[in-house]
Protein backbone atom coordinates (compact mmCIF):
# COMPACT_ATOMS: atom_id res chain seq x y z
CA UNK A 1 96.33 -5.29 -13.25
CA UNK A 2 95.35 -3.13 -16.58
CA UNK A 3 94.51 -0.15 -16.40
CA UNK A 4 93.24 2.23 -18.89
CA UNK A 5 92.23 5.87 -19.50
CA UNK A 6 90.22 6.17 -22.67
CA UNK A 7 88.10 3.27 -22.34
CA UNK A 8 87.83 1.62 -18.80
CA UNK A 9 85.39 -1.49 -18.11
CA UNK A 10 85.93 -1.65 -14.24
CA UNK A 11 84.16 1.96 -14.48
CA UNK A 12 81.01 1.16 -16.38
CA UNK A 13 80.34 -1.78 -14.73
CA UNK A 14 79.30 0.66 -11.72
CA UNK A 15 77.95 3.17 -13.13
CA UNK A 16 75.17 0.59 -15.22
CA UNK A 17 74.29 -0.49 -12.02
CA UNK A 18 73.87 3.14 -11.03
CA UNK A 19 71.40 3.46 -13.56
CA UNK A 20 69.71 0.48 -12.73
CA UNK A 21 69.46 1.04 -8.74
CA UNK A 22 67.75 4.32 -10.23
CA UNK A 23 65.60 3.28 -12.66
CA UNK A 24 64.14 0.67 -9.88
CA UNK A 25 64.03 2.78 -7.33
CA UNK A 26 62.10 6.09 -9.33
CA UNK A 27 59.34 2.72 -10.12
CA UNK A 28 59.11 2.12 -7.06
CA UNK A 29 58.20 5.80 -5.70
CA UNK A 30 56.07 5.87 -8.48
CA UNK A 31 54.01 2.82 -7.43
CA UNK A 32 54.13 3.88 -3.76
CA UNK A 33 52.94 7.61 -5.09
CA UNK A 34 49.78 6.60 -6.96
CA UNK A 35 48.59 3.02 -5.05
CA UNK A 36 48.99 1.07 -8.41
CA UNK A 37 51.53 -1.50 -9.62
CA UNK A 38 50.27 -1.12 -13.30
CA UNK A 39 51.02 2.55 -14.38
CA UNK A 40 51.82 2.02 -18.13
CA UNK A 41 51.12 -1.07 -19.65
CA UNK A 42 55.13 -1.99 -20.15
CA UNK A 43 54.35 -1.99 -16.36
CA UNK A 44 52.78 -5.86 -16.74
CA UNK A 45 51.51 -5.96 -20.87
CA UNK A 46 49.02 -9.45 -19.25
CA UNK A 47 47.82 -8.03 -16.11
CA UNK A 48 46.63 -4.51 -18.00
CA UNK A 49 44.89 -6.20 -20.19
CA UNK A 50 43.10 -8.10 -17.82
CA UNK A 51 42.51 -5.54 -15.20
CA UNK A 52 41.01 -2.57 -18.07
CA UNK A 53 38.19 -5.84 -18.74
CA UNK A 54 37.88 -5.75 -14.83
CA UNK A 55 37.61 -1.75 -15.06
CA UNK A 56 35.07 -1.94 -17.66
CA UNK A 57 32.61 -4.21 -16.29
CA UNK A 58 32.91 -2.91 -12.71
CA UNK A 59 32.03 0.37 -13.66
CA UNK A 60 29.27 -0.86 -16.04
CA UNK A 61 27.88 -3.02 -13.17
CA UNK A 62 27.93 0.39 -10.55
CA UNK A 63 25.50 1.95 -13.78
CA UNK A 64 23.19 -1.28 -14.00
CA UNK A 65 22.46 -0.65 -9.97
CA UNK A 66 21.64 3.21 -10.72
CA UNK A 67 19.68 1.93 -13.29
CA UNK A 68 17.92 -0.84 -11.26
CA UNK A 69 17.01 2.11 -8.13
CA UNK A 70 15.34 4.45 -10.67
CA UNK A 71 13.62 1.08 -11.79
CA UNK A 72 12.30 0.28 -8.96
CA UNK A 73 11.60 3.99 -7.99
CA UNK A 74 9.69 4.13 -11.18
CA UNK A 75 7.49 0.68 -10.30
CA UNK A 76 6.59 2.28 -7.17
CA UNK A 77 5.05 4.98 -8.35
CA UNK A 78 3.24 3.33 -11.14
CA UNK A 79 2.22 0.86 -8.45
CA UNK A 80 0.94 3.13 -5.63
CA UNK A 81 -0.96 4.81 -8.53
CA UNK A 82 -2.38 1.58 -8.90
CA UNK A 83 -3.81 0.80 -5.33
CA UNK A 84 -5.83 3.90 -5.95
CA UNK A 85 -7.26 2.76 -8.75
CA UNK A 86 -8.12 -0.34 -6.76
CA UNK A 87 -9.73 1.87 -3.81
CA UNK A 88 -11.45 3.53 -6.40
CA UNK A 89 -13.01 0.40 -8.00
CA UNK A 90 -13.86 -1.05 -4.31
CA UNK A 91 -15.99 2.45 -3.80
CA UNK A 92 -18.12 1.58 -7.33
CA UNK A 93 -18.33 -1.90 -6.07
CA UNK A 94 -19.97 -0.55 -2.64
CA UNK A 95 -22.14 1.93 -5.28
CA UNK A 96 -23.62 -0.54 -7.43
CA UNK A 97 -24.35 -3.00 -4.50
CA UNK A 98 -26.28 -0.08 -3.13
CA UNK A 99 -28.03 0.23 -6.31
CA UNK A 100 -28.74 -2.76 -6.31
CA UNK A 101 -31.23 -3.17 -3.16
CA UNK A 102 -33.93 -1.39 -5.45
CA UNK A 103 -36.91 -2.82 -2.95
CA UNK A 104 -35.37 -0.05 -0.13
CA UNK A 105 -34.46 2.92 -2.27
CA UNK A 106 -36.18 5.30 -5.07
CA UNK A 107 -35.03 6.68 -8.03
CA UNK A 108 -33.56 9.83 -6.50
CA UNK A 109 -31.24 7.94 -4.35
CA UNK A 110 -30.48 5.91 -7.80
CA UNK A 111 -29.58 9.28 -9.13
CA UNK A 112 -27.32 10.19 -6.43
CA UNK A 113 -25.60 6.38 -6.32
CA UNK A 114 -24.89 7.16 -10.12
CA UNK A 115 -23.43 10.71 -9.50
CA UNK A 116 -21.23 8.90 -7.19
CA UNK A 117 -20.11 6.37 -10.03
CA UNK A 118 -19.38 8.65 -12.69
CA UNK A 119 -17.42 10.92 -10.14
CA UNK A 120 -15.29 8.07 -9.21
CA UNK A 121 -15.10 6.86 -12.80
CA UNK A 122 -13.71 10.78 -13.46
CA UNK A 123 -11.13 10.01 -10.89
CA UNK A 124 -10.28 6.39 -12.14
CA UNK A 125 -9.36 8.53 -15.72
CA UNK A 126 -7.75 11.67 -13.75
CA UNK A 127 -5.34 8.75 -12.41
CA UNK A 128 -4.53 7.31 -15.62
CA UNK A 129 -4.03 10.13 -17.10
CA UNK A 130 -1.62 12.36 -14.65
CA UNK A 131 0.31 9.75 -13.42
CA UNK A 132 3.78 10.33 -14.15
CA UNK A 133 7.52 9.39 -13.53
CA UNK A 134 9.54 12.69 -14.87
CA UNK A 135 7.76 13.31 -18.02
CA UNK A 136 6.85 9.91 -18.84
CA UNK A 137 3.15 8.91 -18.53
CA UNK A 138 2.81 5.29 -16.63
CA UNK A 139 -1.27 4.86 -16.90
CA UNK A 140 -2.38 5.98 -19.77
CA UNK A 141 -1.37 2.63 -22.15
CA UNK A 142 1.37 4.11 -23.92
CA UNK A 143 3.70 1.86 -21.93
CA UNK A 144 2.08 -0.72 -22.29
CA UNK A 145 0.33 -2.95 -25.06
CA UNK A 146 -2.13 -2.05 -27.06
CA UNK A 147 -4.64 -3.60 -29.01
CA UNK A 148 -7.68 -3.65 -31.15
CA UNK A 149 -10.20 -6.33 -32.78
CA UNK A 150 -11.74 -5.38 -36.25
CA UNK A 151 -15.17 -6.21 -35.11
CA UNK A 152 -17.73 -5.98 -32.40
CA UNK A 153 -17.71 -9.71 -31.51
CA UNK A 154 -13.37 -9.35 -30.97
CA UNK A 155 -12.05 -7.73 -28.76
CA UNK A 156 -8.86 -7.14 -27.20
CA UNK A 157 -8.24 -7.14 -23.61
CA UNK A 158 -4.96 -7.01 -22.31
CA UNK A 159 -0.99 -8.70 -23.19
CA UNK A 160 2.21 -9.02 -22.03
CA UNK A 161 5.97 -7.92 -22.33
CA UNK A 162 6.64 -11.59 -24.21
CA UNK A 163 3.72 -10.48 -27.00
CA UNK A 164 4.93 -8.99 -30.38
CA UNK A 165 3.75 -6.82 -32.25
CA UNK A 166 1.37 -8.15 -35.17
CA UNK A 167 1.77 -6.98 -39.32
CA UNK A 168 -0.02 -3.87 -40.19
CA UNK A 169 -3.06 -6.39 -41.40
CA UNK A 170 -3.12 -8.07 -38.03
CA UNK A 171 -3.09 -11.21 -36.49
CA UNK A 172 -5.58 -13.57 -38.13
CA UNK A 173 -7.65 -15.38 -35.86
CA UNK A 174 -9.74 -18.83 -36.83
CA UNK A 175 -12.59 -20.50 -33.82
CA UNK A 176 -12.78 -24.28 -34.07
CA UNK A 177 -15.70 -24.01 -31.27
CA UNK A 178 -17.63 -21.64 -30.01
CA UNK A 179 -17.99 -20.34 -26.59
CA UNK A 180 -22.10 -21.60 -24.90
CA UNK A 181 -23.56 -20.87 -22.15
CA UNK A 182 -24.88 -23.67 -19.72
CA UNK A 183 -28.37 -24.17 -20.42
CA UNK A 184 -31.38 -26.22 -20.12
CA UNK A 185 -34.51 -26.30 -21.96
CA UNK A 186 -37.55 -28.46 -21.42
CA UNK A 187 -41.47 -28.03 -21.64
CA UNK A 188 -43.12 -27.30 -18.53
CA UNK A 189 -47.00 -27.46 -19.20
CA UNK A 190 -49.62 -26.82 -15.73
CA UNK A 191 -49.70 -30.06 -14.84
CA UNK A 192 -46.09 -30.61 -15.32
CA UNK A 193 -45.86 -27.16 -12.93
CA UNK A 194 -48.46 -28.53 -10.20
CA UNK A 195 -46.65 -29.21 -6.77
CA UNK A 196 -43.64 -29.23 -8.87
CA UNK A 197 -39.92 -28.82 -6.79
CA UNK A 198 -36.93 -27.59 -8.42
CA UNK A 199 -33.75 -27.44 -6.84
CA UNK A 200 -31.00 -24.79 -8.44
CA UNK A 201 -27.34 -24.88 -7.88
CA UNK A 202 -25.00 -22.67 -8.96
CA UNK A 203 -21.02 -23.41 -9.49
CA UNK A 204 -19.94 -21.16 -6.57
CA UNK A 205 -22.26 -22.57 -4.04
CA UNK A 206 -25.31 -20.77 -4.70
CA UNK A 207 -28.56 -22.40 -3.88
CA UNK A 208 -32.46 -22.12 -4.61
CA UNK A 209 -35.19 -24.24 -3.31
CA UNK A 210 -38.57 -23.59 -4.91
CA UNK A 211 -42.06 -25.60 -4.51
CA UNK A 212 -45.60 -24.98 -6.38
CA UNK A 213 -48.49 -25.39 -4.52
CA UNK A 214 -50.87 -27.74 -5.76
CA UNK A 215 -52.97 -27.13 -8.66
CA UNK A 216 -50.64 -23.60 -9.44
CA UNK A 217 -49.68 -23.55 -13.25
CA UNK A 218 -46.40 -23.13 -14.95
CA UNK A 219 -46.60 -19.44 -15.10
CA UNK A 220 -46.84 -19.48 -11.36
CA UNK A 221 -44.01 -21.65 -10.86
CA UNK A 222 -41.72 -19.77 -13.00
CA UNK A 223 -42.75 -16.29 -10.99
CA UNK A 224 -41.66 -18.10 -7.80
CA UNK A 225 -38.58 -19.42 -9.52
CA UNK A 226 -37.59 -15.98 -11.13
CA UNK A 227 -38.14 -14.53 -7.91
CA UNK A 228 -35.91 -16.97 -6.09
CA UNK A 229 -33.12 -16.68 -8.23
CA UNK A 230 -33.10 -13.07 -8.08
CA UNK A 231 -32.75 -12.70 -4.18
CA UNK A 232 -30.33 -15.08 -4.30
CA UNK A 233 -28.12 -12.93 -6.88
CA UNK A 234 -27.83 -16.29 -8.71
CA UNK A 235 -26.24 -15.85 -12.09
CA UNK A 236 -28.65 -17.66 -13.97
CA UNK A 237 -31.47 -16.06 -16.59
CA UNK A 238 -35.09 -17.74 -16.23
CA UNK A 239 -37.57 -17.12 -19.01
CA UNK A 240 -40.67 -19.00 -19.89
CA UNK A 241 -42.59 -19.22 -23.88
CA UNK A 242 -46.28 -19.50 -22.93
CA UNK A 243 -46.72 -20.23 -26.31
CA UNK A 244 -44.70 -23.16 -26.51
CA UNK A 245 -44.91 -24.07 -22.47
CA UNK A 246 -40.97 -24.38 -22.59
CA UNK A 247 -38.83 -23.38 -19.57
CA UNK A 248 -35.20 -21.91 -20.62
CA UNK A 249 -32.70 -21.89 -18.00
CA UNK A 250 -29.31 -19.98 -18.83
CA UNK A 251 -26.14 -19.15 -16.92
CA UNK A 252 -25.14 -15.60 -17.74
CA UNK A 253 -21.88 -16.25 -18.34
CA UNK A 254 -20.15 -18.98 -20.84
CA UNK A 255 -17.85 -21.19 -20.26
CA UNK A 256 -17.09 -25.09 -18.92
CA UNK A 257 -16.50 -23.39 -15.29
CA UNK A 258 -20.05 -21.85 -15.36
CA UNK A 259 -22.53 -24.24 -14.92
CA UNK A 260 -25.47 -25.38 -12.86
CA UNK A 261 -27.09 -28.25 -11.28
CA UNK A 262 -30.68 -28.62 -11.28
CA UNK A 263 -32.65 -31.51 -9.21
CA UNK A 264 -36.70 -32.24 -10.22
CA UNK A 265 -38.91 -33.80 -8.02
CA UNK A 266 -40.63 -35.59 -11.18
CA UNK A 267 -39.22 -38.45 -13.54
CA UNK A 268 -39.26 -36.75 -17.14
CA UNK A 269 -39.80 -33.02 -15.84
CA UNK A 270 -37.10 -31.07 -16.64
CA UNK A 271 -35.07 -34.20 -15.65
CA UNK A 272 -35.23 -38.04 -16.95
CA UNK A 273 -35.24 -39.13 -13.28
CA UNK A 274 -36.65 -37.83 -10.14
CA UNK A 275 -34.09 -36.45 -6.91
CA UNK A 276 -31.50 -37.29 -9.71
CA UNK A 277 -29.08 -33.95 -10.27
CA UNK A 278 -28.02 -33.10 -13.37
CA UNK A 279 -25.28 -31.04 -14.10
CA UNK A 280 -25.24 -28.51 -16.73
CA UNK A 281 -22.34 -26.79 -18.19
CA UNK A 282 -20.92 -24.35 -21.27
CA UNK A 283 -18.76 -24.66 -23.40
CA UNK A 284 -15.34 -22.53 -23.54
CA UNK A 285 -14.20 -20.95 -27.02
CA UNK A 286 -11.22 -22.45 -28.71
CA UNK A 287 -9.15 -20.59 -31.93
CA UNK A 288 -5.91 -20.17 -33.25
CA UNK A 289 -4.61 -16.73 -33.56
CA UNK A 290 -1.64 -16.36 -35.60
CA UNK A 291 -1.51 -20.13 -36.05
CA UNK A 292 -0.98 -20.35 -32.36
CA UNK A 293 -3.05 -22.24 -30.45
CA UNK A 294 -5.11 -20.50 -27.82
CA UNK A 295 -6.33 -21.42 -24.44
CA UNK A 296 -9.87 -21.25 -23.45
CA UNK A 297 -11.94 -19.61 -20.75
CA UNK A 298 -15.57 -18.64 -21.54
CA UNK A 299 -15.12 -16.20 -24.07
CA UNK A 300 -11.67 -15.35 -23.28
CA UNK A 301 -8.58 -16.55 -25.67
CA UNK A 302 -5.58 -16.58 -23.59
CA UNK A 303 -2.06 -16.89 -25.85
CA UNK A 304 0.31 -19.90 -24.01
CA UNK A 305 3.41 -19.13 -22.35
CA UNK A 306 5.60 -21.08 -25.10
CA UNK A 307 3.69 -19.64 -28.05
CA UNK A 308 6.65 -17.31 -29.92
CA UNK A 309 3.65 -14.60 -31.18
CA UNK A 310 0.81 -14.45 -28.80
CA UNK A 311 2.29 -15.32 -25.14
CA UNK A 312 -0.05 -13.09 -22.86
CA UNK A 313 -2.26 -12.16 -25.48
CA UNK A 314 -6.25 -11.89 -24.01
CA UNK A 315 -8.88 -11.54 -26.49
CA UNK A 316 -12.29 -12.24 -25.90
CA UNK A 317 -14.77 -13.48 -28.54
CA UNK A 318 -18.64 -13.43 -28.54
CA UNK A 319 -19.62 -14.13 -31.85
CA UNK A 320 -21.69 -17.36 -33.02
CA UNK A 321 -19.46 -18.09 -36.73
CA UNK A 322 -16.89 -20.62 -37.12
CA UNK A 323 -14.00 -20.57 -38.80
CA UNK A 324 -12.29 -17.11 -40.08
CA UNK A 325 -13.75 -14.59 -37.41
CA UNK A 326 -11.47 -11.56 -38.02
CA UNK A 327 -8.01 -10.16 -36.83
CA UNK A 328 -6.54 -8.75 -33.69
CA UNK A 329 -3.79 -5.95 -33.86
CA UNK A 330 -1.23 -5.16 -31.07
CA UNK A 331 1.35 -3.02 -30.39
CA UNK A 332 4.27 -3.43 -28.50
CA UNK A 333 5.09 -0.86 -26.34
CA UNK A 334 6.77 -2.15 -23.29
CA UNK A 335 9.39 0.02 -21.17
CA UNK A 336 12.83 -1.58 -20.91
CA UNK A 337 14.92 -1.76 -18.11
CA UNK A 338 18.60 -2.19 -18.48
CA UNK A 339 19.50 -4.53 -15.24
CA UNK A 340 23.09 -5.68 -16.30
CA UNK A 341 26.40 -4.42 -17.09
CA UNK A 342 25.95 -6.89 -20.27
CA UNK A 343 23.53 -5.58 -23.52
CA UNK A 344 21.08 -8.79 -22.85
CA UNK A 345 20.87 -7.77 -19.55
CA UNK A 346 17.72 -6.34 -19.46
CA UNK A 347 13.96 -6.61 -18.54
CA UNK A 348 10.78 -5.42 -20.56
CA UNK A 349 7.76 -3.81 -18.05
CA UNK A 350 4.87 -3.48 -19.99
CA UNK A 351 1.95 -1.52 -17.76
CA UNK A 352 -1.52 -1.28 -18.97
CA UNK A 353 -4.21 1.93 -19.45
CA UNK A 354 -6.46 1.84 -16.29
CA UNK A 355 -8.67 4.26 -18.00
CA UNK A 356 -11.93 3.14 -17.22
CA UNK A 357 -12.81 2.94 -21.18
CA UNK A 358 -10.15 0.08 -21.11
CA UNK A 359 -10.76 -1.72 -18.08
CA UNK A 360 -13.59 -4.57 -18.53
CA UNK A 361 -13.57 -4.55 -21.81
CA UNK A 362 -15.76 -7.37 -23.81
CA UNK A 363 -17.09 -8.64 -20.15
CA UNK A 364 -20.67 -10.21 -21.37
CA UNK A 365 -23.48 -8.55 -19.86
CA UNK A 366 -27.26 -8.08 -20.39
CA UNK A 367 -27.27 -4.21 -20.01
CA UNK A 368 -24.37 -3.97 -22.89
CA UNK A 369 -21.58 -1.84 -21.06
CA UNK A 370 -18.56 -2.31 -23.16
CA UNK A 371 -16.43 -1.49 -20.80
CA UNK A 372 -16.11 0.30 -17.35
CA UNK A 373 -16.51 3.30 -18.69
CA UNK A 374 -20.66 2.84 -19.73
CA UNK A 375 -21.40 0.95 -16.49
CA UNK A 376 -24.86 2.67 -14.65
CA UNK A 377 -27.14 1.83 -11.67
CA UNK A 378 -30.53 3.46 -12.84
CA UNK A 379 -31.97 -0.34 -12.68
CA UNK A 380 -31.48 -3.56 -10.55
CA UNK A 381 -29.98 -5.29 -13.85
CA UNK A 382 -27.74 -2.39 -14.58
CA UNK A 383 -26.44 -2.72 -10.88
CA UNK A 384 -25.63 -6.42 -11.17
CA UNK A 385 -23.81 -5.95 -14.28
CA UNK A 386 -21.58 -3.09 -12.89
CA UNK A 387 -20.97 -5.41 -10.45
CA UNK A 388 -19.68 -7.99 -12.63
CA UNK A 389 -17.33 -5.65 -14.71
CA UNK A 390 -15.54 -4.19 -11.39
CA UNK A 391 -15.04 -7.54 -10.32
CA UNK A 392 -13.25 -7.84 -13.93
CA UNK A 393 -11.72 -4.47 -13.58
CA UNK A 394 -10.65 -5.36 -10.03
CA UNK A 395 -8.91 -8.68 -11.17
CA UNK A 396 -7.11 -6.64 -13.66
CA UNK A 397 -5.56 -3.99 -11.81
CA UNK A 398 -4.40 -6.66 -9.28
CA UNK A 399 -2.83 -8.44 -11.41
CA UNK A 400 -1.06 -5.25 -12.75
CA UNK A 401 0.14 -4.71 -9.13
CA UNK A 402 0.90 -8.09 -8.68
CA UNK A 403 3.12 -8.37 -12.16
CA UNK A 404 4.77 -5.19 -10.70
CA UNK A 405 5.23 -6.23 -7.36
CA UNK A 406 6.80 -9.49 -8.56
CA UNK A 407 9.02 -7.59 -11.23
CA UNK A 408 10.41 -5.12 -8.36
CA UNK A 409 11.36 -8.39 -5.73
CA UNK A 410 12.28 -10.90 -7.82
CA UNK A 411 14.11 -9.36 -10.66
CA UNK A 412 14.84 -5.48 -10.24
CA UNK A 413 15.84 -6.14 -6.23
CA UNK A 414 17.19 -9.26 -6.37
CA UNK A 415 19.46 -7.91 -9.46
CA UNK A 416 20.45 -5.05 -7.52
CA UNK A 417 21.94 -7.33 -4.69
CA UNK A 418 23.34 -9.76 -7.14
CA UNK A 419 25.21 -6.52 -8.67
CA UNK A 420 26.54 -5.61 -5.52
CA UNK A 421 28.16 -8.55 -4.87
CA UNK A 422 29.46 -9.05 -8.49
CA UNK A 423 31.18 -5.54 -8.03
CA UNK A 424 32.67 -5.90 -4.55
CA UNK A 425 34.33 -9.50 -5.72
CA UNK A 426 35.46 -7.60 -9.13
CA UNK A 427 36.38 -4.71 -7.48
CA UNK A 428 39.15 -7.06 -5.19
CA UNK A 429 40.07 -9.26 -8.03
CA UNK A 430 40.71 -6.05 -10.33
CA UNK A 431 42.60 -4.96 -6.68
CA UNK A 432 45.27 -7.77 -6.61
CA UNK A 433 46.29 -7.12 -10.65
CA UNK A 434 46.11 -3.32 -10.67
CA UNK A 435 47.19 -1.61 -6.96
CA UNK A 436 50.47 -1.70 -5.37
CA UNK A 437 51.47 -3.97 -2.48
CA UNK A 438 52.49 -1.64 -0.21
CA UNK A 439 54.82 -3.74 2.01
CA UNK A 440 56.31 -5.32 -0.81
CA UNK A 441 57.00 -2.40 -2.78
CA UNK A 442 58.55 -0.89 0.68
CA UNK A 443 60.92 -2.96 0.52
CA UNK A 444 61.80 -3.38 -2.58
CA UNK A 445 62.16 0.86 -2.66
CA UNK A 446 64.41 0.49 0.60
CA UNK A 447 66.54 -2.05 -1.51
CA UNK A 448 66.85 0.05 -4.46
CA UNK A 449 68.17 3.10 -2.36
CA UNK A 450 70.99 1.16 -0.75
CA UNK A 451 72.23 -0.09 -4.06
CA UNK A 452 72.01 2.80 -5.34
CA UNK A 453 74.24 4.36 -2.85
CA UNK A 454 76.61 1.38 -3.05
CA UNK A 455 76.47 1.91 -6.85
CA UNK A 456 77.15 5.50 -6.11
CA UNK A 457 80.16 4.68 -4.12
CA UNK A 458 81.65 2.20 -6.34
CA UNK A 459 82.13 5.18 -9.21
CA UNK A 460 83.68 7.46 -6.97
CA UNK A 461 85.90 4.83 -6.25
CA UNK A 462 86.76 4.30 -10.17
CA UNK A 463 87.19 7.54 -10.17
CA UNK A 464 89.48 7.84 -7.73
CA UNK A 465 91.63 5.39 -9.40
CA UNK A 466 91.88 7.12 -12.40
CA UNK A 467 92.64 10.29 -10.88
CA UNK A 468 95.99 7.92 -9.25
CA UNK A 469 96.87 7.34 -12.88
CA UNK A 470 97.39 10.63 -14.06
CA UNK A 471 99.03 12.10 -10.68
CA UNK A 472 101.10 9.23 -11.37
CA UNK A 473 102.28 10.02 -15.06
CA UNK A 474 102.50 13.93 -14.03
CA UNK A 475 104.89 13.33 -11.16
CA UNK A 476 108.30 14.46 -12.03
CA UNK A 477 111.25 12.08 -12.87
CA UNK A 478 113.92 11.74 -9.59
């Protein structure tokens, strides 16, 4: 056996292993102490990498649901807003129909119907214009889109979040066919007129049935006909040139969905056959605005859902030239949610003025409102046509609160409880990399402390045998 004194192998052996039980078993309190096998990235170089991208995304996912609940808070206030704007618009609805019945009432309950109108207009604008989410307005357009036409027959009506913003000149816009109302014109002279029968049918149902007596004129005929169609709120215009004994039959409104039928009860009057309806329709416009073809309805130019410029984009038109009619400019300002822990995670609300000077706008009408905010009851005609631009104005807001409704469910709502899902199953996968296992780790800490003692041991023992050396050499000679 060799031993030595200066240098001795059998002792370091023990006391590296010393080190070692120590080193292992000072990790192991560590990882017990703070819950986490990864406390310094010499701790697992792979796994630290790894669980930091974890880290990141599960904390950026926790901000996307705050995000998403002020979202939706937001919505619902711009939305309740909303259904009081509706309420609002039922009420002048209920006013002009009032109006309307001008055989029962005079013109000072006319004057009290219209201080009714223009109170609840006031209120329509008081709501667009004080509703608010922290300091940001919601009503008043300026989170929304906005638009203009650069003449009196063009006029902009309404877009959505997928429409972008036109050049400084505008979008150029260029009708291939105008937009006509169904009509029908056709002499009617007295004898045409006597016992004459004329059967009217509107689109929606509508009906009139009117007869001359025998040996009545035209003019007669057209009285009862007029009359007729006005207590059956048809929506068709009657007029009658004496001069030229021509009957003109229009629908008010233009399109290929407003038309009329009309049935004679003489071959060539009005008709080429007798009992033989014939159906009378418009015509709806059709352009291009921004070299993007537009869809028709009536007067209205709707932009197509593929269309890269002028998706959403409603524009009306009224003139009577072809060709280059003008340009449209909009401007983009729709809110934007971020719904994602990811930068294209995000969603674009755009919510429109309910001002009443921007609701109904370029509705055609005889008494010339422009838009809700001119409408009046002071006549029977007036009355009809307020009718017909809260009907617009109701359709609008609706569809506001239906956009909104189906933004909150289906995207802000249904994101939040795809986020929460995304973070719990993150949350455990960034669990197994990151956080200690505590059973394993007990053990492992219980098997570092015995070999540590052993190790401890095992140098007192080398030392011991040293110390034998040296009594050995310092014992006295016998």
């Amino acid at each position: 056996m060799n031993l030595r004194i200066n240098e001795d192998p059998v002792a370091s052996a023990p006391v590296r292993r010393l080190s070692e039980a120590y080193q292992a078993t000072v990790r192991s309190l560590e990882r017990l102490a703070s819950g986490q096998r990864i406390n310094r990235a010499a701790d697992d170089p792979g796994a630290l990498v790894t669980s930091e991208i974890l880290r990141s995304e599960i904390a950026s996912i926790g901000q996307a649901v705050r995000n998403t609940e002020v979202s939706v808070s937001m919505i619902q206030t711009a939305e309740g807003a909303l259904a009081e704007v509706n309420n609002l618009l039922i009420e002048i609805r209920q006013t002009a129909l009032a109006a309307a019945n001008s055989g029962a009432g005079d013109f000072a309950e006319l004057a009290g119907l219209q201080s009714e109108l223009r109170y609840a207009l006031q209120s329509i604008d008081r709501v667009s214009r004080f509703t608010r989410f922290g300091n940001r307005a919601l009503l008043d357009g300026s989170q929304g889109v906005t638009g203009v036409g650069n003449s009196d027959d063009l006029t902009f009506v309404s877009a959505t979040e997928q429409t972008r913003s036109s050049p400084i000149e505008g979008y150029p816009i260029e009708v291939t066919k105008l937009p006509l109302q169904a009509k029908l014109v056709g002499d009617l002279t007295d004898s045409d007129a006597d016992g004459l029968r004329v059967i009217l049918e509107e689109e929606d149902g509508g009906l009139v049935d009117v007869s001359n007596v025998p040996g009545a004129g035209a003019h007669t005929f057209v009285s009862r006909l007029q009359r007729a169609v006005e207590d059956t709120n048809l929506n068709l215009k009657i007029q009658y040139d004496v001069e030229e004994s021509e009957l003109t039959i229009t629908h008010r409104e233009y399109g290929l969905a407003k038309g009329f039928m009309l049935t004679t009860s003489k071959q060539g009057v009005l008709g080429s056959e007798s009992y033989a309806p014939k159906l009378h329709f418009g015509q709806d416009v059709e352009a291009t605005v921004a070299g993007e073809v537009m869809e028709g309805d009536g007067v209205y130019l709707t932009g197509y859902n593929h269309n890269v410029q002028t998706a959403g984009l409603r524009l009306t038109y009224t003139g009577t030239q072809l060709g280059s009619v003008g340009t449209a400019t909009i401007f983009q300002n729709a809110m934007r949610f971020q719904t994602g822990p990811a930068s294209t995670n995000s969603v674009d609300v755009a919510i429109h003025s309910t001002a009443s000077g921007a609701l109904s706008q370029g509705v055609p009408n005889e008494s010339g409102f422009r838009s809700l905010s001119e409408v009046n009851v002071y006549t029977p005609r007036a009355a009809t046509d307020t009718v017909r631009l809260v009907d617009e104005a109701v359709h609008q807001v609706s569809l506001m609160r239906a956009h909104l409704g189906a933004i909150q469910r289906n995207t802000l709502e249904s994101s939040t409880s795809n986020l929460r899902v995304a973070e719990e199953n993150l949350t455990a996968a960034e669990s197994s990399l990151r956080d200690t296992d505590l059973a394993f780790e007990l053990a492992r800490f219980t098997k570092g402390k015995i070999m540590m003692e052993v190790a401890a041991a095992t140098v007192a023992q080398t030392s011991r045998i040293r110390e034998s050396v040296v009594r050995t050499l310092l014992r006295d000679p016998e």
